[in-house]
Protein backbone atom coordinates (compact mmCIF):
# COMPACT_ATOMS: atom_id res chain seq x y z
CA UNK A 1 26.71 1.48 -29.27
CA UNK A 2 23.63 -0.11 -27.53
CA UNK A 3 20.11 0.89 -28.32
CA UNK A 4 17.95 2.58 -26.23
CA UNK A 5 13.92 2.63 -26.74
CA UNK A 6 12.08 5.76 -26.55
CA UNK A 7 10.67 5.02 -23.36
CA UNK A 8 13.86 4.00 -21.57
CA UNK A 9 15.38 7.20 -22.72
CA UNK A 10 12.52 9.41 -21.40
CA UNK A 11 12.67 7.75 -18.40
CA UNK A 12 16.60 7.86 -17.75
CA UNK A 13 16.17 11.39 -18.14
CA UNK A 14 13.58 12.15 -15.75
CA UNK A 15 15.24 10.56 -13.49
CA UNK A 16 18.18 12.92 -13.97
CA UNK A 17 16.05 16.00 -14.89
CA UNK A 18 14.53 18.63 -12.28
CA UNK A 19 11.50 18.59 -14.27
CA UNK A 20 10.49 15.66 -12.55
CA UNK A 21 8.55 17.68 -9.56
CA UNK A 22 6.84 19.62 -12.24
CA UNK A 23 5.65 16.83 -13.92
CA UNK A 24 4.25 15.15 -11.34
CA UNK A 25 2.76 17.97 -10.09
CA UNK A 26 1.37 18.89 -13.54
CA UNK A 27 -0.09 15.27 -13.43
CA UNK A 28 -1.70 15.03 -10.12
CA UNK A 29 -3.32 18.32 -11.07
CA UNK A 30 -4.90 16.21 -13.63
CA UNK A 31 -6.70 13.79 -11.35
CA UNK A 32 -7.19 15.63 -8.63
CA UNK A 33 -10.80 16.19 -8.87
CA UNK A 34 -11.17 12.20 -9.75
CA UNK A 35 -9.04 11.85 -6.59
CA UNK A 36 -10.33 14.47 -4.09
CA UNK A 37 -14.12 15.23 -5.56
CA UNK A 38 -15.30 18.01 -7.30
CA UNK A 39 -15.81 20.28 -4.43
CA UNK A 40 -11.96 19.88 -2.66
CA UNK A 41 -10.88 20.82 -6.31
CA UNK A 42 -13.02 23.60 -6.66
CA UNK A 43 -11.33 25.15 -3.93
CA UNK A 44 -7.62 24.16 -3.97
CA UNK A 45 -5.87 26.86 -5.57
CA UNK A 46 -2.52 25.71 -5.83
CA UNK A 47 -0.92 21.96 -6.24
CA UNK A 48 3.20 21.19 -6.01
CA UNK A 49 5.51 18.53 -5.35
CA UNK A 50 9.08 19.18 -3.81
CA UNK A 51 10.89 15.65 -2.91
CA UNK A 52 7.78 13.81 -2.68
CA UNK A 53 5.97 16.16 -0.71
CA UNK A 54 2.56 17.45 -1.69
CA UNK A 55 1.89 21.47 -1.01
CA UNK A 56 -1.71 21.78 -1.21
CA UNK A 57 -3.11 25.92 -1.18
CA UNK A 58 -6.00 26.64 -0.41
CA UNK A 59 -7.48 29.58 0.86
CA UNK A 60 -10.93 28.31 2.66
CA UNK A 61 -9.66 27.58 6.48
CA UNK A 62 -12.87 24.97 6.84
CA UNK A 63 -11.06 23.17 3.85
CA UNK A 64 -7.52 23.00 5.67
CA UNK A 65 -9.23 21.74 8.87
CA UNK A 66 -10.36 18.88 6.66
CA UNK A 67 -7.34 18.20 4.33
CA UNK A 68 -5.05 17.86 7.79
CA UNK A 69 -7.32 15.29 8.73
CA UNK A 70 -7.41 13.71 5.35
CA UNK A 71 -3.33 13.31 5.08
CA UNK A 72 -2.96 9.58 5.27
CA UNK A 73 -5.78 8.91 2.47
CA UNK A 74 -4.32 11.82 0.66
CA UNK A 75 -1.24 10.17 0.39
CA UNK A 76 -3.03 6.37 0.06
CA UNK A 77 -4.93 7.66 -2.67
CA UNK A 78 -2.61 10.09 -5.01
CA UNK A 79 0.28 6.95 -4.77
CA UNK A 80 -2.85 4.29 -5.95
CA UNK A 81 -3.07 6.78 -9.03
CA UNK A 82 0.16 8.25 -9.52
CA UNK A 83 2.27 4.92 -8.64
CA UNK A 84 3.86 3.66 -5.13
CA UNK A 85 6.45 6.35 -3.52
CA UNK A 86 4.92 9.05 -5.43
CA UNK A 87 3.92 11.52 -2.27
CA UNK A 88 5.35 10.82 1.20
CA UNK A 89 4.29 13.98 3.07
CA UNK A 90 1.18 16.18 2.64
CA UNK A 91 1.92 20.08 3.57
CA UNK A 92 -1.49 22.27 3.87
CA UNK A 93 -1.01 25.82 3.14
């Protein structure tokens, strides 16, 4: 029987697991003030990730004007922090 570390075998199961998306989204809810600054945090009520897409809620319209603009560096910025391939799409609600 070959030996597995710890960290191998948490990893081979999130790859398997659907708890992936949760736990990424768990994380970048983390950082997301460090990422975004305090005042996009303050008023983004809701953070997900479904097959590397970002949702984003908020309910402030100014705010969604400025996050649909923001997409790219949304995107540059979470996968500097969160590790390459991490978000592909950005979805403003």
């Amino acid at each position: 029987m070959s030996e597995f570390s710890i960290n191998d075998a948490m990893k081979n199961f999130m790859q398997k697991s659907r708890l992936k998306n949760g736990l990424k989204s768990a994380a970048i809810e983390q950082v997301w003030q460090e990422i975004m600054g305090e005042v996009i945090a303050k008023y983004t009520t809701k953070l997900q990730i479904i097959n590397q897409k970002l949702f984003i809620t908020t309910s402030n319209g100014p705010l969604k004007n400025e996050l649909m603009f923001q997409k790219g560096l949304i995107i540059e910025r979470i996968n500097e922090k969160m590790g390459p391939g991490t978000i592909s799409e950005v979805v403003i609600n």
